[in-house]
PDB file of N, CA and C in Angstrom:
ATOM      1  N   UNK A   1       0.838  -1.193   0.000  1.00  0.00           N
ATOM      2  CA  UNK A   1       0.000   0.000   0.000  1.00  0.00           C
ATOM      3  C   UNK A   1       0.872   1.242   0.000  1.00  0.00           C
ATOM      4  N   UNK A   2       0.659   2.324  -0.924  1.00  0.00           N
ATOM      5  CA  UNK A   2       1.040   2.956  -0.974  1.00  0.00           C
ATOM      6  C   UNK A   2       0.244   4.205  -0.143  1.00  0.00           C
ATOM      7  N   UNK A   3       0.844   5.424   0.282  1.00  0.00           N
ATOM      8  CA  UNK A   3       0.463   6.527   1.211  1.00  0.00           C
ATOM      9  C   UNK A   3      -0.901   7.212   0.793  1.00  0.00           C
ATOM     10  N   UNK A   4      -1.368   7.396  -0.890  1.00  0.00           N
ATOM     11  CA  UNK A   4      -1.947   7.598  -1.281  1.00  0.00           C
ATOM     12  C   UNK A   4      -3.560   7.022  -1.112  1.00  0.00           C
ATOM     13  N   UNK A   5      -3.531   5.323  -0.895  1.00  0.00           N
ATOM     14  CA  UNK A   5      -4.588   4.505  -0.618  1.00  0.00           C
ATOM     15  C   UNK A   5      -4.751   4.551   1.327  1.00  0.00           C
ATOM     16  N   UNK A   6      -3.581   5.056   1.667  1.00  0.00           N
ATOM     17  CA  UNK A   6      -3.794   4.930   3.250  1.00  0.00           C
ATOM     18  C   UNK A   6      -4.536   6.257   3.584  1.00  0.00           C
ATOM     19  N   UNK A   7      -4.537   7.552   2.482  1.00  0.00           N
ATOM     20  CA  UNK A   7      -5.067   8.311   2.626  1.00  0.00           C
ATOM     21  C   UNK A   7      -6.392   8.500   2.289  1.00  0.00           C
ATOM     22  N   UNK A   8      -6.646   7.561   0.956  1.00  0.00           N
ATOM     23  CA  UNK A   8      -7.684   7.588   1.009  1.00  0.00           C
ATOM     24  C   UNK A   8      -8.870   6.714   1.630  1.00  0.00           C
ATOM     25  N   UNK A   9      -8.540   6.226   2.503  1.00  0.00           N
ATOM     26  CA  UNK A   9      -9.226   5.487   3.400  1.00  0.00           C
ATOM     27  C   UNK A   9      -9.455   6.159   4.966  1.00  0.00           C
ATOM     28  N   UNK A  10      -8.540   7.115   4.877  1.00  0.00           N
ATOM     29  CA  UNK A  10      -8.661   8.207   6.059  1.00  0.00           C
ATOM     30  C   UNK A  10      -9.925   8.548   6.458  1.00  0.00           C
ATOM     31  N   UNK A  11     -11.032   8.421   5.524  1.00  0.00           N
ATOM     32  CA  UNK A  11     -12.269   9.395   5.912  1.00  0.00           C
ATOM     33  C   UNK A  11     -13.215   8.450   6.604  1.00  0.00           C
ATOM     34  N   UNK A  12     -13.180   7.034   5.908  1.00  0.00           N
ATOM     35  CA  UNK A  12     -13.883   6.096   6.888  1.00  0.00           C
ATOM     36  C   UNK A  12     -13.387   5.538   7.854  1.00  0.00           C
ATOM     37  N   UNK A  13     -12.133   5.482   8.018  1.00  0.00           N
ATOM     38  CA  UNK A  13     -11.932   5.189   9.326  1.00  0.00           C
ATOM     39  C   UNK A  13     -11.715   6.376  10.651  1.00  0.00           C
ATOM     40  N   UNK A  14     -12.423   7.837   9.792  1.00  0.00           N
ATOM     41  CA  UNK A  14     -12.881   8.543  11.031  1.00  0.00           C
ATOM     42  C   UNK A  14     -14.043   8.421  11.403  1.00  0.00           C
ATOM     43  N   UNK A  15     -14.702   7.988  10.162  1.00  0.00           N
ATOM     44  CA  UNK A  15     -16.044   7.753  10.676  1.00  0.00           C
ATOM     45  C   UNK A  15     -16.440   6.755  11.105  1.00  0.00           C
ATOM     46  N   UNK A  16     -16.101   5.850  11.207  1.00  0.00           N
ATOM     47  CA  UNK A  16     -16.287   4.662  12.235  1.00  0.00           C
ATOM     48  C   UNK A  16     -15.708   4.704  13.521  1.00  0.00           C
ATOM     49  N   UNK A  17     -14.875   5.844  13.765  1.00  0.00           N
ATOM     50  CA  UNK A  17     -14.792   5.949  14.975  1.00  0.00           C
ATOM     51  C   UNK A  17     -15.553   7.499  15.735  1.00  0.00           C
ATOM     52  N   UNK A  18     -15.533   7.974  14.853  1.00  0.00           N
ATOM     53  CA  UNK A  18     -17.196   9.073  15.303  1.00  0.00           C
ATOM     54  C   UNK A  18     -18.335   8.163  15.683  1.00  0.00           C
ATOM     55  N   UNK A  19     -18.775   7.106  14.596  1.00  0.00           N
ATOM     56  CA  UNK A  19     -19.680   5.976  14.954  1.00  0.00           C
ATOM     57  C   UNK A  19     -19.585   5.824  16.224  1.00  0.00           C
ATOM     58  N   UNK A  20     -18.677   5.119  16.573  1.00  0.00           N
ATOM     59  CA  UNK A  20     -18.613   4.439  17.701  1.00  0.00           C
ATOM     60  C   UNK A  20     -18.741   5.541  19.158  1.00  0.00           C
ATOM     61  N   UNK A  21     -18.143   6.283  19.222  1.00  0.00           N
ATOM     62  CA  UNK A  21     -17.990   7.092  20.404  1.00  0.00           C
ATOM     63  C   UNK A  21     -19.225   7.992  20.368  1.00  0.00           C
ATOM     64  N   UNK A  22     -19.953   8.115  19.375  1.00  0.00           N
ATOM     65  CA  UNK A  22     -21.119   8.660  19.509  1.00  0.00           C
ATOM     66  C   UNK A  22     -22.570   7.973  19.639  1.00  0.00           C
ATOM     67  N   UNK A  23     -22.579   7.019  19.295  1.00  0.00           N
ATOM     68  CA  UNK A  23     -23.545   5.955  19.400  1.00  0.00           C
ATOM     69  C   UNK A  23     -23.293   4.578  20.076  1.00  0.00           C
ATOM     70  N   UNK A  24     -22.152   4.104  19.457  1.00  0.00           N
ATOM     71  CA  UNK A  24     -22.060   2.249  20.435  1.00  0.00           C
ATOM     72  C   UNK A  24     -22.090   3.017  21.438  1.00  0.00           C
ATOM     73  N   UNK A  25     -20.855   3.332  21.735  1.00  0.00           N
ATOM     74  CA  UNK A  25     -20.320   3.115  23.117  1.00  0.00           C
ATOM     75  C   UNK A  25     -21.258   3.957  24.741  1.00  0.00           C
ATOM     76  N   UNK A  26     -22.244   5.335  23.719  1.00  0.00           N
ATOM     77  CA  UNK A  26     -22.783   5.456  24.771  1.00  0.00           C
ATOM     78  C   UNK A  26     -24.417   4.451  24.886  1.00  0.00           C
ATOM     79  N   UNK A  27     -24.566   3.640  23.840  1.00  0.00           N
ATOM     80  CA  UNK A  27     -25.542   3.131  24.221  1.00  0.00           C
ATOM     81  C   UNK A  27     -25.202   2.089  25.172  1.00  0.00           C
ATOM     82  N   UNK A  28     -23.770   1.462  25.086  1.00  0.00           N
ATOM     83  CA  UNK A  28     -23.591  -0.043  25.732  1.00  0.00           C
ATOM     84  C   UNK A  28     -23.710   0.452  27.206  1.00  0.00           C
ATOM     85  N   UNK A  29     -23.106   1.743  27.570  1.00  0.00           N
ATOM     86  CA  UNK A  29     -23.087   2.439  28.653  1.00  0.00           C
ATOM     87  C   UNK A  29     -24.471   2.456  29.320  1.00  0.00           C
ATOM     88  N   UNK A  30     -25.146   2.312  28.864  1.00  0.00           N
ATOM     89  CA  UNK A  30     -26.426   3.433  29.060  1.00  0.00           C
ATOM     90  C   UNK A  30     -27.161   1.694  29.431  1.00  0.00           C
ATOM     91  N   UNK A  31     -27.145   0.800  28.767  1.00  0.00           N
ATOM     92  CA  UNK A  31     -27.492  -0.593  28.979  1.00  0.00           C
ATOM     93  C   UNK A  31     -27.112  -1.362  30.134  1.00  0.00           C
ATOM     94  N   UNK A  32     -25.650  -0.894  30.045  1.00  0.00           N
ATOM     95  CA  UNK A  32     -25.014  -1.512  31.478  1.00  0.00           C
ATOM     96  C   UNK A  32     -25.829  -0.594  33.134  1.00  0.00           C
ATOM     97  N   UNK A  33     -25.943   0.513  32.838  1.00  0.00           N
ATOM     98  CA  UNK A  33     -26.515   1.399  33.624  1.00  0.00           C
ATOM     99  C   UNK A  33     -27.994   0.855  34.062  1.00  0.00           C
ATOM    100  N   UNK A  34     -28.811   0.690  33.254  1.00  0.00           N
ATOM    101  CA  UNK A  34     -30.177  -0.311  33.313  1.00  0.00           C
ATOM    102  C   UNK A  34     -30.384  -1.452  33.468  1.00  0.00           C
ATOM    103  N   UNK A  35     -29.144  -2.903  33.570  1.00  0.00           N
ATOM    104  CA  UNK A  35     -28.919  -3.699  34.433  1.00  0.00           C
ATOM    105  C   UNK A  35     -28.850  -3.455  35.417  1.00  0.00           C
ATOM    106  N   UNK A  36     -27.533  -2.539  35.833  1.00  0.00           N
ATOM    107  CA  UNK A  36     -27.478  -2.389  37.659  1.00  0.00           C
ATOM    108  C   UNK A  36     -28.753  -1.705  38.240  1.00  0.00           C
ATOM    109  N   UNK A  37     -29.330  -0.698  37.637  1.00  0.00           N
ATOM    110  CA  UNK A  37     -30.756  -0.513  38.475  1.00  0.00           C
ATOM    111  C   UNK A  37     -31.704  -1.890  38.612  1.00  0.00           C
ATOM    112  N   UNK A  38     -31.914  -2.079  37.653  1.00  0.00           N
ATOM    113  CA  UNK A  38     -32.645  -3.494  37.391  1.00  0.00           C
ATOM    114  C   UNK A  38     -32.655  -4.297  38.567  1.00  0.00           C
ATOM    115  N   UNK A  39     -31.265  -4.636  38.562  1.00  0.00           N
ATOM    116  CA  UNK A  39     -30.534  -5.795  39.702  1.00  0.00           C
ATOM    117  C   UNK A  39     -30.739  -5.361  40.807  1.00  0.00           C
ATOM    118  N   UNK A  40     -30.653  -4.106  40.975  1.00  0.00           N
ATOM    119  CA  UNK A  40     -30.900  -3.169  42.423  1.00  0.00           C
ATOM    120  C   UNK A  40     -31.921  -3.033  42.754  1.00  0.00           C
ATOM    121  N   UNK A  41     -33.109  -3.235  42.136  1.00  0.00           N
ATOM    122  CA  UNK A  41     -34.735  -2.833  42.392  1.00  0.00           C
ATOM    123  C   UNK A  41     -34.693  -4.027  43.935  1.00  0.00           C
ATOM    124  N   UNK A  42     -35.315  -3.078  44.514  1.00  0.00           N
ATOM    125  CA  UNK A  42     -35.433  -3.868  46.073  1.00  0.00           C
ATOM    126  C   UNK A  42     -36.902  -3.508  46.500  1.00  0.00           C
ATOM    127  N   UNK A  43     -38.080  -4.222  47.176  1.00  0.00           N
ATOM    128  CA  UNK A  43     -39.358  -3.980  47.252  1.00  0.00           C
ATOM    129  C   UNK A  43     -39.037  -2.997  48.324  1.00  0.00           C
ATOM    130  N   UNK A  44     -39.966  -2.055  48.349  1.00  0.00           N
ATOM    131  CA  UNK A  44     -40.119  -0.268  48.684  1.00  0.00           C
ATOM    132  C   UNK A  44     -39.784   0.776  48.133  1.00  0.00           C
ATOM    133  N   UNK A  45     -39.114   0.720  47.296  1.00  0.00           N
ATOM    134  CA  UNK A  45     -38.265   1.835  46.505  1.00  0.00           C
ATOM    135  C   UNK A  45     -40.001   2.201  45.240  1.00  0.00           C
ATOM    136  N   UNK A  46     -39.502   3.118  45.526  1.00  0.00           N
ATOM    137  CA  UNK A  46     -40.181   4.147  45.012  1.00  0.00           C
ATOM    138  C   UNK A  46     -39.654   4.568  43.479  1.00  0.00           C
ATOM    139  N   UNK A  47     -40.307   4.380  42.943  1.00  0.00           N
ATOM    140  CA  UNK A  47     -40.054   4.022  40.818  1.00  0.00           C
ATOM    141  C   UNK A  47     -41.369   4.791  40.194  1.00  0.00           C
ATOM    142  N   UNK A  48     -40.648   5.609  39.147  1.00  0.00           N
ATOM    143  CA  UNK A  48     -41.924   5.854  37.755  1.00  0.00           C
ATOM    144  C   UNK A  48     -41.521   5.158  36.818  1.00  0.00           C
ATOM    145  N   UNK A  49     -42.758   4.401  36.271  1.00  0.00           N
ATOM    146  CA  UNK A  49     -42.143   3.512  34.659  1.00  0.00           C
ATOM    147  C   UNK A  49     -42.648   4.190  33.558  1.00  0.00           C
ATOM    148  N   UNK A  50     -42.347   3.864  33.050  1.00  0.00           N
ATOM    149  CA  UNK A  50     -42.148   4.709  31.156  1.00  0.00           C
ATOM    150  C   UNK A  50     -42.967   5.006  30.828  1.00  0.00           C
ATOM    151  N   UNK A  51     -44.151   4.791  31.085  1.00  0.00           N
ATOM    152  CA  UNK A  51     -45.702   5.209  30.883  1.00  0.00           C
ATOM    153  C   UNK A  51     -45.710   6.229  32.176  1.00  0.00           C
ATOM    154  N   UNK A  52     -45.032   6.413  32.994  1.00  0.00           N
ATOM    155  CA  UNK A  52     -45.201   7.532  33.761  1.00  0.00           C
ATOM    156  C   UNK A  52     -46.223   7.497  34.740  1.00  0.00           C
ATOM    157  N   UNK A  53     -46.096   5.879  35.031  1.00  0.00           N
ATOM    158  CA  UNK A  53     -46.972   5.856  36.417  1.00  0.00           C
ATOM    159  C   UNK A  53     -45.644   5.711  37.371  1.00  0.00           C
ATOM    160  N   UNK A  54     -46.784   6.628  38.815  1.00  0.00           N
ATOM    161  CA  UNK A  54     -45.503   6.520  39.827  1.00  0.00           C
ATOM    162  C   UNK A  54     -46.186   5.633  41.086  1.00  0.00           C
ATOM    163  N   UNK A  55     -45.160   4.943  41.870  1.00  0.00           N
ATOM    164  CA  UNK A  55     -45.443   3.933  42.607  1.00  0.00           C
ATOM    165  C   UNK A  55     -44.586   3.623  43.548  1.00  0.00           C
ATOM    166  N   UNK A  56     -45.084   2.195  44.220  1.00  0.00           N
ATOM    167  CA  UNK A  56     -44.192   1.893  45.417  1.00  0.00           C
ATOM    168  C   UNK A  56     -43.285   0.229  44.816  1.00  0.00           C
ATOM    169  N   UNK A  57     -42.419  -0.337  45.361  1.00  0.00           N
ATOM    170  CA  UNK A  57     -42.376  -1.885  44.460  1.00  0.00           C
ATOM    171  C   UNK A  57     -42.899  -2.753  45.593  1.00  0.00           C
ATOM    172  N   UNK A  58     -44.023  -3.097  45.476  1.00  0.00           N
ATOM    173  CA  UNK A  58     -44.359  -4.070  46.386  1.00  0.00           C
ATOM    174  C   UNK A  58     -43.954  -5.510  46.307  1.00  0.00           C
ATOM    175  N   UNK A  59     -43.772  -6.492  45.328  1.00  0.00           N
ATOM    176  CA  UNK A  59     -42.879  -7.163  44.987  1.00  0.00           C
ATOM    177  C   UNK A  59     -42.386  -7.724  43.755  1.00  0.00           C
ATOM    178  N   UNK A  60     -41.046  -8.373  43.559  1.00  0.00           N
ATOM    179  CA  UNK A  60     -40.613  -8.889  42.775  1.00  0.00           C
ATOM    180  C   UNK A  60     -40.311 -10.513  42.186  1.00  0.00           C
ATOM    181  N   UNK A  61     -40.397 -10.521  40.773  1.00  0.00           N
ATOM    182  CA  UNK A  61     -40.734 -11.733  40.351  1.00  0.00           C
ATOM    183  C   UNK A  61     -39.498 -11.940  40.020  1.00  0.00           C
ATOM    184  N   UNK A  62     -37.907 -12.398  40.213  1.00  0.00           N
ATOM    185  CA  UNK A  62     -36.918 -12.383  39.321  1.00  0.00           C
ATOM    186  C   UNK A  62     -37.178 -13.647  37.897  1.00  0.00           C
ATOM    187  N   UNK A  63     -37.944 -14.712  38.325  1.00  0.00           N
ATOM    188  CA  UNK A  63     -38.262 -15.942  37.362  1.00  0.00           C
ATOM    189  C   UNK A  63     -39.146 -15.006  36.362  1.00  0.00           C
ATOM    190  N   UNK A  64     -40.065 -14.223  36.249  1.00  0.00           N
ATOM    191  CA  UNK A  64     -41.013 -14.010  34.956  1.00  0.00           C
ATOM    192  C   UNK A  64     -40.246 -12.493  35.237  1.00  0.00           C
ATOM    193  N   UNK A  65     -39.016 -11.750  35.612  1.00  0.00           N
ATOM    194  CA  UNK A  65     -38.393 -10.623  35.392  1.00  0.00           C
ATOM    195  C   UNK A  65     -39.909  -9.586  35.721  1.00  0.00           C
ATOM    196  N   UNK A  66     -40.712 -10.064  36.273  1.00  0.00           N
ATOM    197  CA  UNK A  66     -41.770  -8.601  36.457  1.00  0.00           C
ATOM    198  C   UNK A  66     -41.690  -8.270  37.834  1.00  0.00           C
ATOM    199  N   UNK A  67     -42.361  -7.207  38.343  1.00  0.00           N
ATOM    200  CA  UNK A  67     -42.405  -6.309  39.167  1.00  0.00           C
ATOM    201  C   UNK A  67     -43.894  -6.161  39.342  1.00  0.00           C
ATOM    202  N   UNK A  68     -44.361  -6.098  40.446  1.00  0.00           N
ATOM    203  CA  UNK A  68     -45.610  -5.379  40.983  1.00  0.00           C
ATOM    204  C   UNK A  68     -45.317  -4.139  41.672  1.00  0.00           C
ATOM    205  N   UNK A  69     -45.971  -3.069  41.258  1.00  0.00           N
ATOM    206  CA  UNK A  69     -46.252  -1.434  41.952  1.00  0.00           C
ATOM    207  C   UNK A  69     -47.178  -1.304  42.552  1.00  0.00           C
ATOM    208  N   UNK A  70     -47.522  -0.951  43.684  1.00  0.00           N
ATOM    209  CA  UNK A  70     -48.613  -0.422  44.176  1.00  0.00           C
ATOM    210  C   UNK A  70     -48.700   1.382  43.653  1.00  0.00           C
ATOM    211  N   UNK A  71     -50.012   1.376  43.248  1.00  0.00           N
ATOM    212  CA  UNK A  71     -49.824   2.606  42.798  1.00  0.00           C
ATOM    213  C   UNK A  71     -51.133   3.366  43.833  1.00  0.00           C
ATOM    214  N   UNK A  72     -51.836   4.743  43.438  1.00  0.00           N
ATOM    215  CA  UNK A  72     -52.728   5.005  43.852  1.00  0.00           C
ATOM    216  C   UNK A  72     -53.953   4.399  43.274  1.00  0.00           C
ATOM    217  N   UNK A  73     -54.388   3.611  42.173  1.00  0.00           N
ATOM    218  CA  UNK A  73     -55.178   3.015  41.918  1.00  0.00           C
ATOM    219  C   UNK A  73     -55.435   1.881  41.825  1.00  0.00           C
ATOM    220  N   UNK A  74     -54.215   1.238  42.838  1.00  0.00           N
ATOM    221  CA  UNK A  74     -54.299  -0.468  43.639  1.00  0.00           C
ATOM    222  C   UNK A  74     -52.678  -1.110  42.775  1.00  0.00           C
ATOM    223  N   UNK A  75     -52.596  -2.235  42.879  1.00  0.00           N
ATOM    224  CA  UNK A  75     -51.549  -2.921  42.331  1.00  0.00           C
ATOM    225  C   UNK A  75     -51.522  -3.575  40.925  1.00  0.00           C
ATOM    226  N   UNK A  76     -50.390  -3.132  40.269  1.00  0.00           N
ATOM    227  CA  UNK A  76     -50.688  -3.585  39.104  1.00  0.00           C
ATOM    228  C   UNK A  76     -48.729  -4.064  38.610  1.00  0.00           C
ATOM    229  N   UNK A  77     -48.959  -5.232  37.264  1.00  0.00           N
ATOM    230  CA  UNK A  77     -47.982  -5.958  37.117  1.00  0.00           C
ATOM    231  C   UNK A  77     -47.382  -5.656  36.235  1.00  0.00           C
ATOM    232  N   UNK A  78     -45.968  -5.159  36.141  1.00  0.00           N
ATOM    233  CA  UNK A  78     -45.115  -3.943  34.727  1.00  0.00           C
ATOM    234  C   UNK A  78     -44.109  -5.535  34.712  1.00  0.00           C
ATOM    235  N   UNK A  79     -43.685  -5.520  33.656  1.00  0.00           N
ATOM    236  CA  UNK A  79     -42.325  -5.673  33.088  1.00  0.00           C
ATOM    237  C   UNK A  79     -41.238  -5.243  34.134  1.00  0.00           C
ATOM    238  N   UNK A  80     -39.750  -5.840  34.027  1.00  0.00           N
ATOM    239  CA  UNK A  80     -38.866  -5.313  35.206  1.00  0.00           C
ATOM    240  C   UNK A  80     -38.209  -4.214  34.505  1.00  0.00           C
ATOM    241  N   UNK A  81     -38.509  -4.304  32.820  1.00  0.00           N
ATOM    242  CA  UNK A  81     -37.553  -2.939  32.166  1.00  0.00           C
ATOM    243  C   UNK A  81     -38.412  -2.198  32.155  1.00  0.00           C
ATOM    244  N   UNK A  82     -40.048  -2.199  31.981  1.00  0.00           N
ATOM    245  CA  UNK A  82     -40.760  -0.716  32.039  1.00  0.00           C
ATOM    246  C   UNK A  82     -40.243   0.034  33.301  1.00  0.00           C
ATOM    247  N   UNK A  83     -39.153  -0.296  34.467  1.00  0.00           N
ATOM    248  CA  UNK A  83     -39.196   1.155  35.119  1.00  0.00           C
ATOM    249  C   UNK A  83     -38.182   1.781  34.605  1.00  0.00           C
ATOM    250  N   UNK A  84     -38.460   3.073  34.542  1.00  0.00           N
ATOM    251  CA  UNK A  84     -37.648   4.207  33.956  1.00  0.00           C
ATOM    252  C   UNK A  84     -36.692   4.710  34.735  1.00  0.00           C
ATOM    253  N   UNK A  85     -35.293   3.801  34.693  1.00  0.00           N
ATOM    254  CA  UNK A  85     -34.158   4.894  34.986  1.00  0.00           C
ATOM    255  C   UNK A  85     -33.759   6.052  35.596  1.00  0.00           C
ATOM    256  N   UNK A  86     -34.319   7.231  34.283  1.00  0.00           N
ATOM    257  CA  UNK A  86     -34.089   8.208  34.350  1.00  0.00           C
ATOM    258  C   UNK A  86     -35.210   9.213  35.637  1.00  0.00           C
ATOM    259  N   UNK A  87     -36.355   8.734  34.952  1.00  0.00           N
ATOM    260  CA  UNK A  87     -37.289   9.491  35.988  1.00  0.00           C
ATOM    261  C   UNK A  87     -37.172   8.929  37.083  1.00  0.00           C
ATOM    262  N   UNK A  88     -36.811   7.890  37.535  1.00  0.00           N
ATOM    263  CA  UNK A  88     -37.046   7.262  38.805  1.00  0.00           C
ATOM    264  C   UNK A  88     -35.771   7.845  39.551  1.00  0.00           C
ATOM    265  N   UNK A  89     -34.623   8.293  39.008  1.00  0.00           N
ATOM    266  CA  UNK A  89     -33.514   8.820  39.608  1.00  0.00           C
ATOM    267  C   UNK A  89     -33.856  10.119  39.554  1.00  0.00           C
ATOM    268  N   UNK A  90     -34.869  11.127  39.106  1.00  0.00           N
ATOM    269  CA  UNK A  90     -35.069  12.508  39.410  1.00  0.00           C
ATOM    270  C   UNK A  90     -35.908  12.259  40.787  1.00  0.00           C
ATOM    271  N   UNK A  91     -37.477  11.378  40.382  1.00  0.00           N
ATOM    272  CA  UNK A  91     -37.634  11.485  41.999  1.00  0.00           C
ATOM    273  C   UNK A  91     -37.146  11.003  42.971  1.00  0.00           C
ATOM    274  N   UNK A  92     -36.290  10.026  43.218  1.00  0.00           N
ATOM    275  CA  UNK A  92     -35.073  10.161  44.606  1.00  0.00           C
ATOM    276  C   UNK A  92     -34.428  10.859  44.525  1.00  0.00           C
ATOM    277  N   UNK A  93     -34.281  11.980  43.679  1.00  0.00           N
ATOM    278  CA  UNK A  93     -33.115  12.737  43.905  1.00  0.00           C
ATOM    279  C   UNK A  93     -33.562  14.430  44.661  1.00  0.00           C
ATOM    280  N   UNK A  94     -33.224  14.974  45.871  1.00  0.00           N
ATOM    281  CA  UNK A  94     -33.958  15.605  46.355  1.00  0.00           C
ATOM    282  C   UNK A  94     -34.068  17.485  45.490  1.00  0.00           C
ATOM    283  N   UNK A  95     -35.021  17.879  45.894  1.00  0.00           N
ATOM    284  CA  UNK A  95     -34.997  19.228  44.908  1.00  0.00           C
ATOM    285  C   UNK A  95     -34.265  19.946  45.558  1.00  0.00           C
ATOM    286  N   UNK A  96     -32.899  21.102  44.690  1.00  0.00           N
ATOM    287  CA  UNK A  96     -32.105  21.709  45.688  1.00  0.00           C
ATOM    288  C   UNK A  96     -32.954  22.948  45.381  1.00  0.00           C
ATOM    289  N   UNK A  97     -34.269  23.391  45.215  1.00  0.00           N
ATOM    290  CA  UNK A  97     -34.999  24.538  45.248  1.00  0.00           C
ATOM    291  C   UNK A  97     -35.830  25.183  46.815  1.00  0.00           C
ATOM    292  N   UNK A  98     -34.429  24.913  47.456  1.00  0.00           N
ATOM    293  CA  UNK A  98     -35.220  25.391  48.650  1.00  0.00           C
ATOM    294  C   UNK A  98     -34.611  26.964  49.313  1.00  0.00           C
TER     295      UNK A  98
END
């Protein structure tokens, strides 16, 4: 190979690494992040799931991966990935608007 073909190959191999650092790597991140909550869900903790109901965890199924919430309109049975991450870490997280 001459310098000429190493150059011209320069442009995709920036872009496969733009690829990567902009998309893989923060999604694998972001996956690994939603296991450890997952794994961490402990009955009482207080969770909103993706539909944006908010609740208590009254208990857990690890064999069928679901979750029961008690909510204000009695108990009902989500998926262990419908809880949401993100919102569920705003409401434990306390408001510094005081």
């Amino acid at each position: 190979m001459d310098m000429n073909q190493i150059i011209g190959f320069a442009p995709y191999i920036l872009i496969v690494i733009v690829f990567y650092f902009l998309i893989i790597r923060p999604q694998s991140k972001r996956r690994k992040e939603e296991k450890q909550f997952a794994e961490s869900l402990k009955v009482g903790d207080r969770v909103i799931m993706s539909s944006g109901i908010h609740g208590k965890v009254n208990q857990i199924n690890a064999d069928k991966g679901t979750v029961m919430v008690e909510t204000g309109a009695g108990k009902m049975l989500f998926e262990r990935s419908a809880v949401s991450v993100e919102l569920t870490k705003k409401l434990n997280t306390p408001d510094e608007k005081k």
